[in-house]
Structure formats: C-alpha cells, structure tokens
Protein backbone atom coordinates (compact mmCIF):
# COMPACT_ATOMS: atom_id res chain seq x y z
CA UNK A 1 -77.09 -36.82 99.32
CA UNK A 2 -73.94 -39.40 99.57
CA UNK A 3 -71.12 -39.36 97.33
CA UNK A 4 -69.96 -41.99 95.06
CA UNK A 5 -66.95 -43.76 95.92
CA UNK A 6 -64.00 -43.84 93.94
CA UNK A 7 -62.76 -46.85 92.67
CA UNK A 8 -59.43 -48.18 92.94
CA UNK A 9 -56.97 -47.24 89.72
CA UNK A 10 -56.10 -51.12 89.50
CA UNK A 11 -60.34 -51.72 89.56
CA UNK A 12 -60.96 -49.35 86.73
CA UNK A 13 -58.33 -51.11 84.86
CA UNK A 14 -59.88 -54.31 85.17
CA UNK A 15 -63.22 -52.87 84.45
CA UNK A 16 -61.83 -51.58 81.06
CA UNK A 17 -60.35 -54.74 80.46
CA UNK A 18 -63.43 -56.92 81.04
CA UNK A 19 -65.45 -53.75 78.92
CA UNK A 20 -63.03 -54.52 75.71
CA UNK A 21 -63.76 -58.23 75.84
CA UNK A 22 -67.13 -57.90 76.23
CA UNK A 23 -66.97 -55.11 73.24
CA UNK A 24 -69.01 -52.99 75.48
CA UNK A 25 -68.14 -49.84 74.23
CA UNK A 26 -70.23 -47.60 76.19
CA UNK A 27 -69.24 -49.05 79.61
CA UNK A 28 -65.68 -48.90 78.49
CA UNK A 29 -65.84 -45.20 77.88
CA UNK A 30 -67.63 -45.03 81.67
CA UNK A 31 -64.93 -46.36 83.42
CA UNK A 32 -62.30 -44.56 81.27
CA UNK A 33 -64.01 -41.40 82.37
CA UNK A 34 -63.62 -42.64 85.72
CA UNK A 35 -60.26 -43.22 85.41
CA UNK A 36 -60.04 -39.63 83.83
CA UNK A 37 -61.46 -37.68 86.78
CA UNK A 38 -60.04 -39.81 89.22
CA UNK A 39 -56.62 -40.20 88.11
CA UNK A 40 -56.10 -37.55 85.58
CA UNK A 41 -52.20 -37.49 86.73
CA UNK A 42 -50.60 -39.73 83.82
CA UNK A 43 -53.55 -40.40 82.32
CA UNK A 44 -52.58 -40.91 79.01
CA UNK A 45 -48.96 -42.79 79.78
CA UNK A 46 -51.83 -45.13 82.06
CA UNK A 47 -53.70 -45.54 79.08
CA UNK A 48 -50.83 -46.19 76.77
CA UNK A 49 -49.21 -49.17 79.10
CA UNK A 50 -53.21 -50.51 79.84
CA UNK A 51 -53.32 -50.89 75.67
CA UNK A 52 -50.30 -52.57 75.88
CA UNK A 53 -51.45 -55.19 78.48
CA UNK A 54 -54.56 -56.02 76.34
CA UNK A 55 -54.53 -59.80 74.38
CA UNK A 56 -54.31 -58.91 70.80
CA UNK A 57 -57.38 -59.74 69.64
CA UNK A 58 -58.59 -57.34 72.15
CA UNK A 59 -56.53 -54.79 71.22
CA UNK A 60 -57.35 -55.22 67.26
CA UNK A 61 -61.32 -54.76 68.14
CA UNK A 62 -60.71 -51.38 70.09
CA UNK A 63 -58.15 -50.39 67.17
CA UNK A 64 -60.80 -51.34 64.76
CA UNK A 65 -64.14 -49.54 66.97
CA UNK A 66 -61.79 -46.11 68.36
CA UNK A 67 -58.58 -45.90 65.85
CA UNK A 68 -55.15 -46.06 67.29
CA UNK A 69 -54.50 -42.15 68.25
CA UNK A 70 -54.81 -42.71 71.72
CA UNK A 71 -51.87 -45.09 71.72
CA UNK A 72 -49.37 -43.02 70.14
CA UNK A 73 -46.76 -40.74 72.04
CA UNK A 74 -47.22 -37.16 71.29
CA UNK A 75 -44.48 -37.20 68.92
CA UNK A 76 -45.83 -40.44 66.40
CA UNK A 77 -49.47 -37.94 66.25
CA UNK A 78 -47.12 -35.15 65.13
CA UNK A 79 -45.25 -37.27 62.93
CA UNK A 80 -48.46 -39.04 61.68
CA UNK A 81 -49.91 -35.27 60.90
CA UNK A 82 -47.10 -34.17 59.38
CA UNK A 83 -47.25 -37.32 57.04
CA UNK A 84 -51.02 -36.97 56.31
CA UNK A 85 -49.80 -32.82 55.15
CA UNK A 86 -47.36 -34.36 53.11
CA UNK A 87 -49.79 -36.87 51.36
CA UNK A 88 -52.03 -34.24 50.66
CA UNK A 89 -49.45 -32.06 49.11
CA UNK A 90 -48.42 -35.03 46.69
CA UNK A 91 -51.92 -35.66 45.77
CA UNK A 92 -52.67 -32.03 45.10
CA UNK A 93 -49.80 -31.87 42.71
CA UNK A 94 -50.73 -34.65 40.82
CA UNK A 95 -54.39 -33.71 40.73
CA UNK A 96 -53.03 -30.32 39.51
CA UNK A 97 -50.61 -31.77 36.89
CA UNK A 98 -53.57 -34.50 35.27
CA UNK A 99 -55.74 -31.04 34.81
CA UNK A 100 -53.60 -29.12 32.86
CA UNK A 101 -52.79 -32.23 30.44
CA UNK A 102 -56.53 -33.45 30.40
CA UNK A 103 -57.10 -34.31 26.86
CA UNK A 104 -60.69 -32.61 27.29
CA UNK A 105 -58.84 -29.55 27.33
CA UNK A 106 -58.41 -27.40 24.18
CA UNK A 107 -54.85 -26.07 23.50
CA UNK A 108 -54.25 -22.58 22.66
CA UNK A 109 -53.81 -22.24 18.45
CA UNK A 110 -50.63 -21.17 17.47
C-alpha cells in the first residue's frame, strides 16, 4: 500500500480557485479538505485571505452556493448571532402585541 502525496499549500489553493470557476462544488470541498488535514495550522485565516483573492464574480457564486460564515472573523459570527437574537426578540414582541389587540378577540364585559 503507498501513500498519497501531499500537495503543496500554494497547489491546493489553485485547485480551489480553478474548483470555484468551474462551480464544481464537490471538488472544491475535496481540496478544501485537503487543505484541512494538511494544513490545519491557520486554516481558517488561509481560508479567509484565499476568499479575498477570488474575482468577484467568483466570490458572489460561492457566497450565493455556501453563505458567507466562513469569511467572517470570529467576532462578526458573534456579532451576526447576537443580531439574529435580537431580531427575534423584536419580532416576538410584536407578534405578542398584534395577539392581544386581534380584533377576533372578544373583550372582557364590563
């Protein structure tokens, strides 16, 4: 049995990069698992500054396939949270306040 050889960092990169233009999704996730058990050191700074280097359009078509969350710092997904918590707490409140006032309701006589 021979092992596999390990690509370069700079290879996987390009890989990726040639995976996103081709909107190969499934090779793309390969070579990022590559890049995961290879080069788990920094992997998610690597990953941040690789999104970065992609053309836009690029970029827009992996936003639109994956979502953004692996581009943001640990600090924008707890901000983000927080400010989904926050939404849902407004929307609650309101939902609360329209079904006490519903006009299907019956009052209480007095």
């Amino acid at each position: 049995m021979t092992a596999t050889q390990v690509l370069p960092k700079e290879k996987i990169l390009q890989a990726m990069t040639a995976m996103i233009i081709a909107r190969d999704w499934i090779g793309y996730l390969n070579f990022r698992r590559q890049l995961r058990n290879n080069y788990s050191e920094g992997f998610a700074g690597t990953l941040r500054h690789f999104y970065k280097s992609l053309p836009q359009e690029d970029l827009e078509a992996y936003i639109n396939y994956f979502g953004d969350r692996d581009m943001l710092t640990k600090g924008e997904r707890k901000t983000r949270v927080r400010q989904r918590y926050e939404d849902i707490e407004v929307e609650e409140k309101s939902e609360r306040n329209n079904s006490t006032t519903s006009p299907n309701k019956r009052r209480p006589r007095t």
